[in-house]
C-alpha atoms as a PDB file:
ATOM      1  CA  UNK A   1     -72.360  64.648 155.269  1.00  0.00           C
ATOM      2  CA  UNK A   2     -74.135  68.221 156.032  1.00  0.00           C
ATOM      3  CA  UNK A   3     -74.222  70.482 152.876  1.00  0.00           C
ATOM      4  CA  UNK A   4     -73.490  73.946 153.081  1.00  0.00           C
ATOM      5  CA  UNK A   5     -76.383  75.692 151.591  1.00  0.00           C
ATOM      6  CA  UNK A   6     -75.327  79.287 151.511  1.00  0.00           C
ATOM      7  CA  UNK A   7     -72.231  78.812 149.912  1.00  0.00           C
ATOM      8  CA  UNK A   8     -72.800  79.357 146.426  1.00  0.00           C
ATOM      9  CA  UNK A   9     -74.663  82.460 146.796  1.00  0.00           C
ATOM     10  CA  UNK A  10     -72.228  84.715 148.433  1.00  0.00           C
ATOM     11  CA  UNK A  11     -70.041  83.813 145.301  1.00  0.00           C
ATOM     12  CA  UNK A  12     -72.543  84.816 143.123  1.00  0.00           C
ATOM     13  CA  UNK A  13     -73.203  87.638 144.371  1.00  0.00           C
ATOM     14  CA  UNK A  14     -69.855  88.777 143.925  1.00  0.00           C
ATOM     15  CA  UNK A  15     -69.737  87.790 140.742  1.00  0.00           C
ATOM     16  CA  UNK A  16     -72.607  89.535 139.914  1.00  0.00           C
ATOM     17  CA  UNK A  17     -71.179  92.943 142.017  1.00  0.00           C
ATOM     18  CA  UNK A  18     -67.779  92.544 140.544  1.00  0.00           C
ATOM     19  CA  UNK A  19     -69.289  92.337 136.816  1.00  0.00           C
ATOM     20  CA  UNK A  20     -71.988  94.994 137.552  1.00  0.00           C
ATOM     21  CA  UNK A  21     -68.841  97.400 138.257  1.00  0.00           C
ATOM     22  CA  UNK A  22     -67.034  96.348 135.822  1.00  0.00           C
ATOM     23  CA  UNK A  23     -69.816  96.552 133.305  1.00  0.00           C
ATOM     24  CA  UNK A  24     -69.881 100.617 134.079  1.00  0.00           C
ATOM     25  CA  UNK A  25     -66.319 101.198 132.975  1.00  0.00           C
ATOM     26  CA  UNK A  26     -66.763  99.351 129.602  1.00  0.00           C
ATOM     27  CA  UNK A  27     -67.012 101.136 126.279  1.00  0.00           C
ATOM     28  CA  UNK A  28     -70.155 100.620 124.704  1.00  0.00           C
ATOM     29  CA  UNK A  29     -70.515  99.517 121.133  1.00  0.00           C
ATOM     30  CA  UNK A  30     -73.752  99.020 119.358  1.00  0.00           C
ATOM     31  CA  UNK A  31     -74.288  95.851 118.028  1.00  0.00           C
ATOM     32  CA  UNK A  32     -74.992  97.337 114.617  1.00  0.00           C
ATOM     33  CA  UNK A  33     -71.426  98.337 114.521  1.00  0.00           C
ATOM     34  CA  UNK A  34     -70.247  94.972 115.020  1.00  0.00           C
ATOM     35  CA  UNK A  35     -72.541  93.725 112.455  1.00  0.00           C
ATOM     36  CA  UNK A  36     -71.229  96.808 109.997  1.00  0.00           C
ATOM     37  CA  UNK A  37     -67.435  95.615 110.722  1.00  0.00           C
ATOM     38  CA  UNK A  38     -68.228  91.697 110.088  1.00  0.00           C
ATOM     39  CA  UNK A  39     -69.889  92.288 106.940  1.00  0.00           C
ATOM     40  CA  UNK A  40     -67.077  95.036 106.125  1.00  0.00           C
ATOM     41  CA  UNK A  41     -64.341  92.215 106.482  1.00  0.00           C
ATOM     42  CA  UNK A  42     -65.984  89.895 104.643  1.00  0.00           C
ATOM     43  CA  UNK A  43     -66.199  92.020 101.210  1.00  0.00           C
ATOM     44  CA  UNK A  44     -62.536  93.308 102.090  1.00  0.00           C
ATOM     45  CA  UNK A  45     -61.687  89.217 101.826  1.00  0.00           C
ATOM     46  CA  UNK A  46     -63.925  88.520  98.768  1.00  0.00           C
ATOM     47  CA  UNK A  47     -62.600  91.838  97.227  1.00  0.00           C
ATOM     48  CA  UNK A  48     -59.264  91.152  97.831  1.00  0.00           C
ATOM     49  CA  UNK A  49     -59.707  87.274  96.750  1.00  0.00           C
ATOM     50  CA  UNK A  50     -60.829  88.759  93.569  1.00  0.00           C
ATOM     51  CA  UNK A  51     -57.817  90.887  92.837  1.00  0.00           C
ATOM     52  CA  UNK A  52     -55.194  88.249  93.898  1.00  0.00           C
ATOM     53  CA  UNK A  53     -56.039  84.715  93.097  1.00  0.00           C
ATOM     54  CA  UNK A  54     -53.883  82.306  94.206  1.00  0.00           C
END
């Protein structure tokens, strides 16, 4: 059986074209803010562990 060999780069390149677009649209959020809100959740658990034990 012949195998196509073009095949799976036209659908990666329109991956690649379709996330490129979409990529330009996107808010952008420094990862230092998502570090800054992980950390901030975590002492608003242990902080609010502390105040109401179970």
């Amino acid at each position: 059986m012949a195998k196509k060999k073009g095949e799976g780069f036209h659908s990666a390149a329109g991956l690649i074209r379709y996330f490129d677009d979409e990529d330009n649209k996107s808010p952008k959020i420094p990862p230092w803010v998502v570090v800054g809100l992980c950390i901030g959740s975590a002492v608003l658990v242990s902080v609010a562990a502390w105040l109401w034990p179970m």
